[in-house]
Protein backbone atom coordinates (compact mmCIF):
# COMPACT_ATOMS: atom_id res chain seq x y z
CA UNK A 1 -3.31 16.09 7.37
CA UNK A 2 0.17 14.87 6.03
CA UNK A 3 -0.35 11.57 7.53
CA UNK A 4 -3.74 11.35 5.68
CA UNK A 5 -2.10 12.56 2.62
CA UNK A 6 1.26 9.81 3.13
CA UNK A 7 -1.35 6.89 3.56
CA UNK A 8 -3.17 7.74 0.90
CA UNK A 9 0.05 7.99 -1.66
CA UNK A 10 1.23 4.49 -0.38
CA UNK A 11 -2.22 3.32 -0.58
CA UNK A 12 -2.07 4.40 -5.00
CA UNK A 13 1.32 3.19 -5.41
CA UNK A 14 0.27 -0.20 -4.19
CA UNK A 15 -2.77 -0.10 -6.62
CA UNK A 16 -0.36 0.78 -9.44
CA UNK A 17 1.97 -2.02 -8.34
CA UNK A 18 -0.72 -4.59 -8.20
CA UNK A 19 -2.04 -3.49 -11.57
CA UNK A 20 1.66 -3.40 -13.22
CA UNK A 21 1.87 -6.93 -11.72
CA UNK A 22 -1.07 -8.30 -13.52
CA UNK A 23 -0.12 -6.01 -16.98
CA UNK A 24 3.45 -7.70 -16.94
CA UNK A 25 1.65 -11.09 -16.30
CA UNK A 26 -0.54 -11.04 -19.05
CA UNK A 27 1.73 -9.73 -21.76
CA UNK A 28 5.08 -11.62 -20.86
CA UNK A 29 3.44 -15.01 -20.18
CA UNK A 30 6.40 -16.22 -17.73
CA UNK A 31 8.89 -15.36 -20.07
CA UNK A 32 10.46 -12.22 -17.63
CA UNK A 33 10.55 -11.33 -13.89
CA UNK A 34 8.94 -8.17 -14.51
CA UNK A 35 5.94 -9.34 -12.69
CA UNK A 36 7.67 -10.97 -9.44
CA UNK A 37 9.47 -7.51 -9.05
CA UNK A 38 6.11 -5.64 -9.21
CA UNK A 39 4.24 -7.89 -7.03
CA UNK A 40 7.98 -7.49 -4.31
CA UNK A 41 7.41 -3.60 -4.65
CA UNK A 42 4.07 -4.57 -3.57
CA UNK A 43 4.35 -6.50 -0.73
CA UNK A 44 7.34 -4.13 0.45
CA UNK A 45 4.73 -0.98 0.44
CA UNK A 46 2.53 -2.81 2.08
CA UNK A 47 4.67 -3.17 4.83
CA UNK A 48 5.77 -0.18 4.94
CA UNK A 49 2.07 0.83 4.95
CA UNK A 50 1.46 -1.74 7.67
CA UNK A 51 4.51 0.07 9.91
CA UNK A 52 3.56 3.39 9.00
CA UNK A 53 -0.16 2.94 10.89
CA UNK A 54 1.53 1.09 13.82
CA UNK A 55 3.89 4.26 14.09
CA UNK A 56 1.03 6.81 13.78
CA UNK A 57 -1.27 5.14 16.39
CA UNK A 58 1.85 4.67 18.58
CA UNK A 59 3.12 8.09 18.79
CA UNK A 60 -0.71 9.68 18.96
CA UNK A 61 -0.83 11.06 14.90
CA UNK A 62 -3.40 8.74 13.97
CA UNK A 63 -6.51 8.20 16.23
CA UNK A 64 -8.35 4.92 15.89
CA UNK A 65 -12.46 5.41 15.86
CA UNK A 66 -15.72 3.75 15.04
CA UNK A 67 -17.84 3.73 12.57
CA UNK A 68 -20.25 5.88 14.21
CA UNK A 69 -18.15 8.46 16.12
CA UNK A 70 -20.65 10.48 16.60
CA UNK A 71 -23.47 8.40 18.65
């Protein structure tokens, strides 16, 4: 349930980070790094994300299934 609740957390902030990305492109037209920092948070969560699933599958917390578990 913590796992769920971790994935789902990184899974937001990325949202926000993507969206902050965009806002800071739109309004500062090239004129800051704003929006390469946002879009470097990002990539970096989704790493993190990315290593976080390995880890969980790896050590048994997450368990992979189909889209149908039940048949």
């Amino acid at each position: 349930m913590l796992a769920d609740f971790i994935i789902v957390l990184i899974l937001l902030l990325i949202v926000a980070s993507l969206f902050s990305g965009m806002f800071y492109m739109l309004h500062d037209r090239g004129q800051s790094t704003r929006a390469v920092k946002a879009l470097s948070i990002r990539i970096a969560l989704s790493l993190l994300l990315f290593f976080l699933l390995l880890l969980g599958y790896w050590t048994g917390i997450l368990h992979p299934h189909g889209l149908l578990p039940n048949r």
